[in-house]
Protein backbone atom coordinates (compact mmCIF):
# COMPACT_ATOMS: atom_id res chain seq x y z
CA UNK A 1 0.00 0.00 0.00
CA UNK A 2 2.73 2.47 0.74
CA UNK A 3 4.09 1.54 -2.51
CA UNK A 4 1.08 3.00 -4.76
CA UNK A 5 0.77 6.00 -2.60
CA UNK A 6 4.39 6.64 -2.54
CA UNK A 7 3.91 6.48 -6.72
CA UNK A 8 1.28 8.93 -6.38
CA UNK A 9 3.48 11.67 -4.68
CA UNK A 10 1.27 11.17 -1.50
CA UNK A 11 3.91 10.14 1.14
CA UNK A 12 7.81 9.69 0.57
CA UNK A 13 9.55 6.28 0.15
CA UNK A 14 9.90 4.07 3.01
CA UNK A 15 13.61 4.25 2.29
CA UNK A 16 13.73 8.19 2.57
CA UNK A 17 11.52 7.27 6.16
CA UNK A 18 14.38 5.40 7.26
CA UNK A 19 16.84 7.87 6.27
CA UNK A 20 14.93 10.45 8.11
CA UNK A 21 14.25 8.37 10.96
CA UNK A 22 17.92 7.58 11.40
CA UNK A 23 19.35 11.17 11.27
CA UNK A 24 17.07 11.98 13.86
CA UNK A 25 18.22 9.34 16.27
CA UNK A 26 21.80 10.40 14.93
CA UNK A 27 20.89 13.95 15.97
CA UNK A 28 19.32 13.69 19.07
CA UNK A 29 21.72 10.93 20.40
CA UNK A 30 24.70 14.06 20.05
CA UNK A 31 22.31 17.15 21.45
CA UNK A 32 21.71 14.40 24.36
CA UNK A 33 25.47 14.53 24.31
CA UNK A 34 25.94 17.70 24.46
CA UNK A 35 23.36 18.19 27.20
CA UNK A 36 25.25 16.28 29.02
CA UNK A 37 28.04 17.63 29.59
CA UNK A 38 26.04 20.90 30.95
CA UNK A 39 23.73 21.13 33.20
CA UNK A 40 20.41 18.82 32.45
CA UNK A 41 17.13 16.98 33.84
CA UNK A 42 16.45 13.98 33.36
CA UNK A 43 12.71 13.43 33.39
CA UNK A 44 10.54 10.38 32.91
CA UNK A 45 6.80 10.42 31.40
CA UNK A 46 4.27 7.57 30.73
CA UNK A 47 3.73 7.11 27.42
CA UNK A 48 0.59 5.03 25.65
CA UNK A 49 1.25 3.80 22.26
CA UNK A 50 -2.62 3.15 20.50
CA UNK A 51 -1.89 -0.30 17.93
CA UNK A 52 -4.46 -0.90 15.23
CA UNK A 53 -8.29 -0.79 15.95
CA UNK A 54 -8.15 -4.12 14.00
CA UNK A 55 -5.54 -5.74 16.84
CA UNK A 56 -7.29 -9.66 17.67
CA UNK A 57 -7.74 -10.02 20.77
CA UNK A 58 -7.14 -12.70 22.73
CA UNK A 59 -5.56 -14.34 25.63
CA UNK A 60 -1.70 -14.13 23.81
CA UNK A 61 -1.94 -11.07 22.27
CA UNK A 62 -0.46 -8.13 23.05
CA UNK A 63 -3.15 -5.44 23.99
CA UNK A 64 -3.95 -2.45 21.91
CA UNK A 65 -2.45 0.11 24.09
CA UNK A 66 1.00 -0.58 24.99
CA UNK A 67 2.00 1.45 28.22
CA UNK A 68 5.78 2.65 29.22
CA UNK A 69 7.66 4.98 30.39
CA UNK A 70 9.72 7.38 28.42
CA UNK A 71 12.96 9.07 29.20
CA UNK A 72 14.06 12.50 28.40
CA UNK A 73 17.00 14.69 28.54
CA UNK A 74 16.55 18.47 29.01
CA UNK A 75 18.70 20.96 28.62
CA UNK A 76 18.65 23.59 31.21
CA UNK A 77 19.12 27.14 29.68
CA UNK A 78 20.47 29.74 31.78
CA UNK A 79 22.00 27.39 34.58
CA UNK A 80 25.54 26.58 36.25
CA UNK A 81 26.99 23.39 38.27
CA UNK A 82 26.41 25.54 41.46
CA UNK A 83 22.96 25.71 40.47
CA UNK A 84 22.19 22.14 41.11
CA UNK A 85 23.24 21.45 44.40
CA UNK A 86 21.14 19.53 46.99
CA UNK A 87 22.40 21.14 49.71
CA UNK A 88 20.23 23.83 50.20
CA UNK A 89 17.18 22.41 49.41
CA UNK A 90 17.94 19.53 52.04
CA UNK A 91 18.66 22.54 54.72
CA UNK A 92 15.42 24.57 53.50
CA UNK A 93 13.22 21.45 53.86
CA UNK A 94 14.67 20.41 56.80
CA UNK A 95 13.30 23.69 58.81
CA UNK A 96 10.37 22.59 60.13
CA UNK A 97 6.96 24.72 59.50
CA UNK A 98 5.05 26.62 61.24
């Protein structure tokens, strides 16, 4: 099916997919990289991936919805080493409240 729409100049080759699919991993495995050797987050996120409303169903299928977790590496803008220290926030949230 891709095949006739890619001859109809509706969608690209699966080759060029690929292509584009691999520079991206390319590129974002070098800005995580970069990010790393600067001040980051790491942050996690659930993630549901929908399959195919025409999935069977059945005791040893996989389901329709497949469920994860996804991990991300931000870049903090604006930030220094001394910026991420634990110290203080241990000392702050140690005070007790009134």
């Amino acid at each position: 099916m891709s095949e006739i729409l890619r001859r109809s100049c509706l969608i690209v080759s699966y080759s060029n997919i690929t292509s584009m699919i691999n520079y991206l991993a390319e590129r974002s495995i070098e800005r995580a990289r970069i990010a790393a050797c600067s001040t980051y987050a790491l942050v996690y996120d659930n993630v549901n991936i929908s399959t195919s409303i025409f999935v069977e169903q059945g005791p040893n299928a996989t389901g329709k919805v497949q469920s994860g977790a996804l991990a991300v590496i931000d870049e903090l803008v604006n930030t220094h080493a001394e910026d991420m220290q634990l110290q203080p926030c241990f000392i702050t949230f140690a005070k007790p409240f009134h």
